[in-house]
Protein backbone atom coordinates (compact mmCIF):
# COMPACT_ATOMS: atom_id res chain seq x y z
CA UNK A 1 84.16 -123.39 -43.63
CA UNK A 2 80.97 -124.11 -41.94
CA UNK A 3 77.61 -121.96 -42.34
CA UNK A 4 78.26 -120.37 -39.27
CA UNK A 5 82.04 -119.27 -40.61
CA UNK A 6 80.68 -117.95 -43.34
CA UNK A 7 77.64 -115.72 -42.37
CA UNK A 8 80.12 -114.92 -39.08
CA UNK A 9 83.00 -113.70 -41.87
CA UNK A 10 79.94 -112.05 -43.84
CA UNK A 11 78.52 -109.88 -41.13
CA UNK A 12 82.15 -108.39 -40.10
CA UNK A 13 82.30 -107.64 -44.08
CA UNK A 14 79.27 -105.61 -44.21
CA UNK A 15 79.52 -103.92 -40.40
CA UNK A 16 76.92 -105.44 -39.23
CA UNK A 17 74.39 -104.56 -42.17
CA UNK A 18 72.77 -106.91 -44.43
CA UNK A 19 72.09 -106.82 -48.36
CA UNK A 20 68.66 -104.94 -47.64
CA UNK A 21 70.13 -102.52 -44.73
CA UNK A 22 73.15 -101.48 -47.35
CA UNK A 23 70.84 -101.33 -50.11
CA UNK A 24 68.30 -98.77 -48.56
CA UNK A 25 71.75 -97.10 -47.57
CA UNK A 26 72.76 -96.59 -51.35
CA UNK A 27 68.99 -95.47 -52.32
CA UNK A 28 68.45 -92.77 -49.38
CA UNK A 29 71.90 -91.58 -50.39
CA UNK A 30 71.02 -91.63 -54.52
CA UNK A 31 67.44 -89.94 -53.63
CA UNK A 32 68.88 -87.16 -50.91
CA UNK A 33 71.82 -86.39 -53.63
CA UNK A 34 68.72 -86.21 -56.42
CA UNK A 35 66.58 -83.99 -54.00
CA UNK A 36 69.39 -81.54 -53.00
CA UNK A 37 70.04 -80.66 -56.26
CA UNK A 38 66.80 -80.14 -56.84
CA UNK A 39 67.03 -77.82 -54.33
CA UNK A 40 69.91 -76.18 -54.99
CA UNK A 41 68.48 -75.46 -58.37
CA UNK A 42 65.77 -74.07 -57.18
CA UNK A 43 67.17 -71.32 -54.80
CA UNK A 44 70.09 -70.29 -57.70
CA UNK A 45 67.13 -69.52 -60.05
CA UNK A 46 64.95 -67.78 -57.28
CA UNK A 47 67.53 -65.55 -56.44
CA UNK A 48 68.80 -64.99 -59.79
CA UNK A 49 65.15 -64.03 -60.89
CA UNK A 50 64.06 -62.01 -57.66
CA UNK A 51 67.56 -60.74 -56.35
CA UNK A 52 69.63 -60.53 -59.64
CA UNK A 53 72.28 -62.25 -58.40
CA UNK A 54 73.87 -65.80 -57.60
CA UNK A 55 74.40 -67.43 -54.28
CA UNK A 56 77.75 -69.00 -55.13
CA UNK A 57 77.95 -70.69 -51.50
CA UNK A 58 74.91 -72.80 -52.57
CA UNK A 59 77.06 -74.48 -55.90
CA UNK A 60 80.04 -74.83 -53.52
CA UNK A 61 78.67 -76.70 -51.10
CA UNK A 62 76.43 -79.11 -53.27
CA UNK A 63 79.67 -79.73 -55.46
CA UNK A 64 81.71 -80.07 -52.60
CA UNK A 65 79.01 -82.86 -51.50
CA UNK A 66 78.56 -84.36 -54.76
CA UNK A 67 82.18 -84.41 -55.67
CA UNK A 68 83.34 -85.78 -52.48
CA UNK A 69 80.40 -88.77 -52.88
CA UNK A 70 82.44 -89.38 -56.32
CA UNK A 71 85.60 -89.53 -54.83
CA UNK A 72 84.51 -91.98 -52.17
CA UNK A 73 83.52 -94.24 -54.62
CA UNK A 74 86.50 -93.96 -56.49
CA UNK A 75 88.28 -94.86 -53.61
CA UNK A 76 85.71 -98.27 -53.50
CA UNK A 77 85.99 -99.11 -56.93
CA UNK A 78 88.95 -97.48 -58.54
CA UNK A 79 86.99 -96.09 -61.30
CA UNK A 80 88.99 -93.30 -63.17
CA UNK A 81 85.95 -91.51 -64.04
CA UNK A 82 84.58 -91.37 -60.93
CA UNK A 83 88.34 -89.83 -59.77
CA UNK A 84 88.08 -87.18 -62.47
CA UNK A 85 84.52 -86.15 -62.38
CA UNK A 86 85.09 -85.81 -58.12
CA UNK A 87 87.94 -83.76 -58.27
CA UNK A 88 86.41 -81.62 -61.27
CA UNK A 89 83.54 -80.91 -58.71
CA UNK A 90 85.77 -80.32 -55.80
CA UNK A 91 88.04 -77.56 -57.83
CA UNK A 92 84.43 -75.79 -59.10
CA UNK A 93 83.23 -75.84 -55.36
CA UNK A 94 86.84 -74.54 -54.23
CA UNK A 95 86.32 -72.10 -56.89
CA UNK A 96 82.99 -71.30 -56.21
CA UNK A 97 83.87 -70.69 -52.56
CA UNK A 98 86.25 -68.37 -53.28
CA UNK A 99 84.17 -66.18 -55.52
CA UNK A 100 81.67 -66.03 -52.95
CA UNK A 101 84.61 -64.93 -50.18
CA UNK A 102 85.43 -62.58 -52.31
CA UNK A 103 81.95 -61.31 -53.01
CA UNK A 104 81.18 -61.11 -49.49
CA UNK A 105 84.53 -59.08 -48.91
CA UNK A 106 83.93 -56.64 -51.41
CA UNK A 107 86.66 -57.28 -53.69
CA UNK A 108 84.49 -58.35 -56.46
CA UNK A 109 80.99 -56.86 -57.27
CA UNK A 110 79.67 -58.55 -60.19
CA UNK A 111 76.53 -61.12 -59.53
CA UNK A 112 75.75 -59.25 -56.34
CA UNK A 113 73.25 -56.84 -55.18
């Protein structure tokens, strides 16, 4: 294989993207997950100061995120903990979305205003 071969065979692996591209990929994605939950964290212990109550949509959807990130990279890297931890977050943010269906519904009245 010439040099050409090679950074030809190297491109197609990478979609086009080189080390640098991929690698500001990984960090934007690290620093957005780091800054959500931030977020996230925030708002829960607004509204459980000010409101007396939790938003249960906001820890379904950031778990729903985070845990589908970890299952993604299981998928990459075959890393049992990464399976576990991803589907432990995606049952909590299944669960999570329920409670807040069912808040929103009526049926339950706990954690609500």
């Amino acid at each position: 294989m010439n040099k050409d071969e090679i950074l030809e065979r190297s491109r197609r692996e990478n979609r086009g993207m080189d080390e640098r591209e991929r690698d500001a990929l990984v960090r934007a994605g690290r620093a957005a997950g780091g800054v959500g939950g931030a977020i996230c964290s925030v708002v829960l212990i607004l509204e459980a100061i000010f409101a007396e109550r939790i938003s249960f949509a906001v820890c379904a959807v950031y778990l729903s995120i985070t845990g589908t990130s970890l299952l993604v990279k299981f998928l990459r890297l075959r890393r049992v903990h990464e399976l576990i931890f991803g589907l432990l977050e995606l049952a909590l943010a299944a669960t999570f979305l329920v409670i807040y269906i069912l808040q929103l519904t009526g049926v339950v009245t706990w954690m609500t205003n």
